[in-house]
Protein backbone atom coordinates (compact mmCIF):
# COMPACT_ATOMS: atom_id res chain seq x y z
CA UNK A 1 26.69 -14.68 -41.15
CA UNK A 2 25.69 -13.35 -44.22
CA UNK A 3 28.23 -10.30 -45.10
CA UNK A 4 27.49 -7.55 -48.01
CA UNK A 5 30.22 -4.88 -49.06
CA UNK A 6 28.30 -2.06 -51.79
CA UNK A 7 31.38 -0.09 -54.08
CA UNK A 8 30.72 2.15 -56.58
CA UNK A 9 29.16 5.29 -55.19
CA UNK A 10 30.23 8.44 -55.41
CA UNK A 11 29.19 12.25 -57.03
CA UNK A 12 28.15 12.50 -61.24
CA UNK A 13 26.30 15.45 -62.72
CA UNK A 14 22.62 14.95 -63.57
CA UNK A 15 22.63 12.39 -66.67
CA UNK A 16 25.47 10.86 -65.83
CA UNK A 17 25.68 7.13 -64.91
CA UNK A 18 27.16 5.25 -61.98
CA UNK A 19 27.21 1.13 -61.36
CA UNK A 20 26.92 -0.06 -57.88
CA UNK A 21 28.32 -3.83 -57.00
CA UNK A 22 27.21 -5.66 -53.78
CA UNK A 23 29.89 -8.19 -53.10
CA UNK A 24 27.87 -11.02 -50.67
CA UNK A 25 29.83 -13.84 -48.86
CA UNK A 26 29.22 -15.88 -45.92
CA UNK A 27 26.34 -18.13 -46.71
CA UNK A 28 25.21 -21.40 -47.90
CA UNK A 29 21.50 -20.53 -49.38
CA UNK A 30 20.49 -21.60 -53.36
CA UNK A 31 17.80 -19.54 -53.57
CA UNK A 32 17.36 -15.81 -52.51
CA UNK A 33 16.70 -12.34 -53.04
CA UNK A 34 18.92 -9.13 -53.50
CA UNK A 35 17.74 -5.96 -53.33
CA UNK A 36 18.78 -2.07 -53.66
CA UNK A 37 16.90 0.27 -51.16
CA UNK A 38 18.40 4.42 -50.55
CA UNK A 39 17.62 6.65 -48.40
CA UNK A 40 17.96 10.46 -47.98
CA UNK A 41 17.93 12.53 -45.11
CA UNK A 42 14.38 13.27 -43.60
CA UNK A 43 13.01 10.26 -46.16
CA UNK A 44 11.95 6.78 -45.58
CA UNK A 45 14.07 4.23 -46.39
CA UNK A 46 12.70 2.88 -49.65
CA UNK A 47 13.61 -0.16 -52.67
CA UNK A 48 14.57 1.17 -55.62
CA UNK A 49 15.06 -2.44 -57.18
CA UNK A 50 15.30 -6.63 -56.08
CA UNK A 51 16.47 -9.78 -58.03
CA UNK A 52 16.14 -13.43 -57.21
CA UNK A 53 18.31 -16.30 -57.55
CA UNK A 54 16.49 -16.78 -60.89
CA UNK A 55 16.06 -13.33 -62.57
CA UNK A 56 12.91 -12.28 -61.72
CA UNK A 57 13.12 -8.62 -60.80
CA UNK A 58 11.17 -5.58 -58.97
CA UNK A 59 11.84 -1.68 -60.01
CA UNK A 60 10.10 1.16 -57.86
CA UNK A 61 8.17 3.47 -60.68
CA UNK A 62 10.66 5.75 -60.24
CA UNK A 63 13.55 3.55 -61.00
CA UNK A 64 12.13 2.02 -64.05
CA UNK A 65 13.49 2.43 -66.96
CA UNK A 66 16.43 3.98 -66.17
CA UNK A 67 18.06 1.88 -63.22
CA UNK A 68 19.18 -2.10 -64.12
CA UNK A 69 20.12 -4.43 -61.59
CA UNK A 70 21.05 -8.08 -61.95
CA UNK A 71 23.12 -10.88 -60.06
CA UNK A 72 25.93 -12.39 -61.01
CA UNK A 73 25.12 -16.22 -59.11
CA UNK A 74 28.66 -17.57 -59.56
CA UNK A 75 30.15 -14.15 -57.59
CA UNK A 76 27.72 -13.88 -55.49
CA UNK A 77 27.67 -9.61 -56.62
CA UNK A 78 24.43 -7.61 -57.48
CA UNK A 79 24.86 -4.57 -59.14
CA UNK A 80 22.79 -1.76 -60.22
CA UNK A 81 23.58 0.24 -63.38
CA UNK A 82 21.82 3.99 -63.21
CA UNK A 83 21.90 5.90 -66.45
CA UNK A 84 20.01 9.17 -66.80
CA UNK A 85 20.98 10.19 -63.22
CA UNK A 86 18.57 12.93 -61.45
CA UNK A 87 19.58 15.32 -58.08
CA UNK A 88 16.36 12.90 -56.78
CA UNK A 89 18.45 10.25 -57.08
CA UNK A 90 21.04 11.30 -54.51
CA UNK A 91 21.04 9.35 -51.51
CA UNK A 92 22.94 6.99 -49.56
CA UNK A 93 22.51 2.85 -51.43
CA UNK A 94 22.16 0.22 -49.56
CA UNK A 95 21.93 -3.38 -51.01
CA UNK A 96 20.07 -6.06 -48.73
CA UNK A 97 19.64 -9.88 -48.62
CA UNK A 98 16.79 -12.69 -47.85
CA UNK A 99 16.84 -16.04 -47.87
CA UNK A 100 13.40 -17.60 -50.32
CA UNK A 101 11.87 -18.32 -53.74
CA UNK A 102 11.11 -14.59 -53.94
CA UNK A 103 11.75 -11.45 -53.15
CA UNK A 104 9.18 -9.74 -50.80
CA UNK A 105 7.91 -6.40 -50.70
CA UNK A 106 9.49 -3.12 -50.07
CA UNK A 107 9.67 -3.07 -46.62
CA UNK A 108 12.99 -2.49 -45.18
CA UNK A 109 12.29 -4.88 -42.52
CA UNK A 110 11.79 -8.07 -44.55
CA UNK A 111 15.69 -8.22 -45.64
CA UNK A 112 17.96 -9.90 -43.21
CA UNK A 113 20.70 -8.97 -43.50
CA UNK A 114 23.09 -5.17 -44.91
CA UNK A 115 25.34 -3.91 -46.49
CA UNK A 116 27.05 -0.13 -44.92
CA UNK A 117 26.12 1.47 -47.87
CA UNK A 118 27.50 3.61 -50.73
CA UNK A 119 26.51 7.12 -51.06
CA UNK A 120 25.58 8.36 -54.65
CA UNK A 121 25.21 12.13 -54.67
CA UNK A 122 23.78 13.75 -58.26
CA UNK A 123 24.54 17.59 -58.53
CA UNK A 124 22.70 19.79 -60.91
């Protein structure tokens, strides 16, 4: 089975910067998509950004322009660099994996398989 392990959470003041890494192991698929989704308490569970195989990439409005992910192929790690931090950004990070060409949309329930999650908390 697919198995994803996020690092790099933790607390930063607003306008700081943290990098998340999704380490993924356990499969034998060419093609796929990884994606970032958070989710705070009393909030949907939402996609802040997804990758595939071969670069193409998604970014919630929110996210753009401020949040970069991308995919290391050879490790098999995504990560998601987040400059210009805001207190909306706090939340617990996920990262999430599906097999295909493309990533599909937002919804939570199109990725397969999970990671446990990092939590990135944003004070001020």
């Amino acid at each position: 089975q697919v198995q994803l392990v996020e690092s790099g959470g933790g607390s930063v003041q607003a306008g700081g910067s943290l990098r998340l890494s999704c380490a993924a192991s356990g499969f034998t698929y060419s093609r796929y998509c990884m994606a970032w989704f958070r989710q705070s308490p009393g909030k949907e569970r939402e996609r802040v950004a997804a990758i595939t195989t071969d670069g193409r990439t998604r970014y919630e409005d929110s996210a753009k322009g401020r949040f970069t992910i991308s995919l290391d192929n050879a490790k098999n790690t995504l990560y998601l660099q987040m400059i210009s931090l805001k207190p909306e950004d706090t939340a617990m990070y996920y990262c999430a994996f599906t097999s295909g060409w493309s990533c599909p949309g937002g919804y939570w329930g199109d990725y397969n398989y999970w990671g446990q999650g990092t939590q990135v908390t944003v004070s001020s």
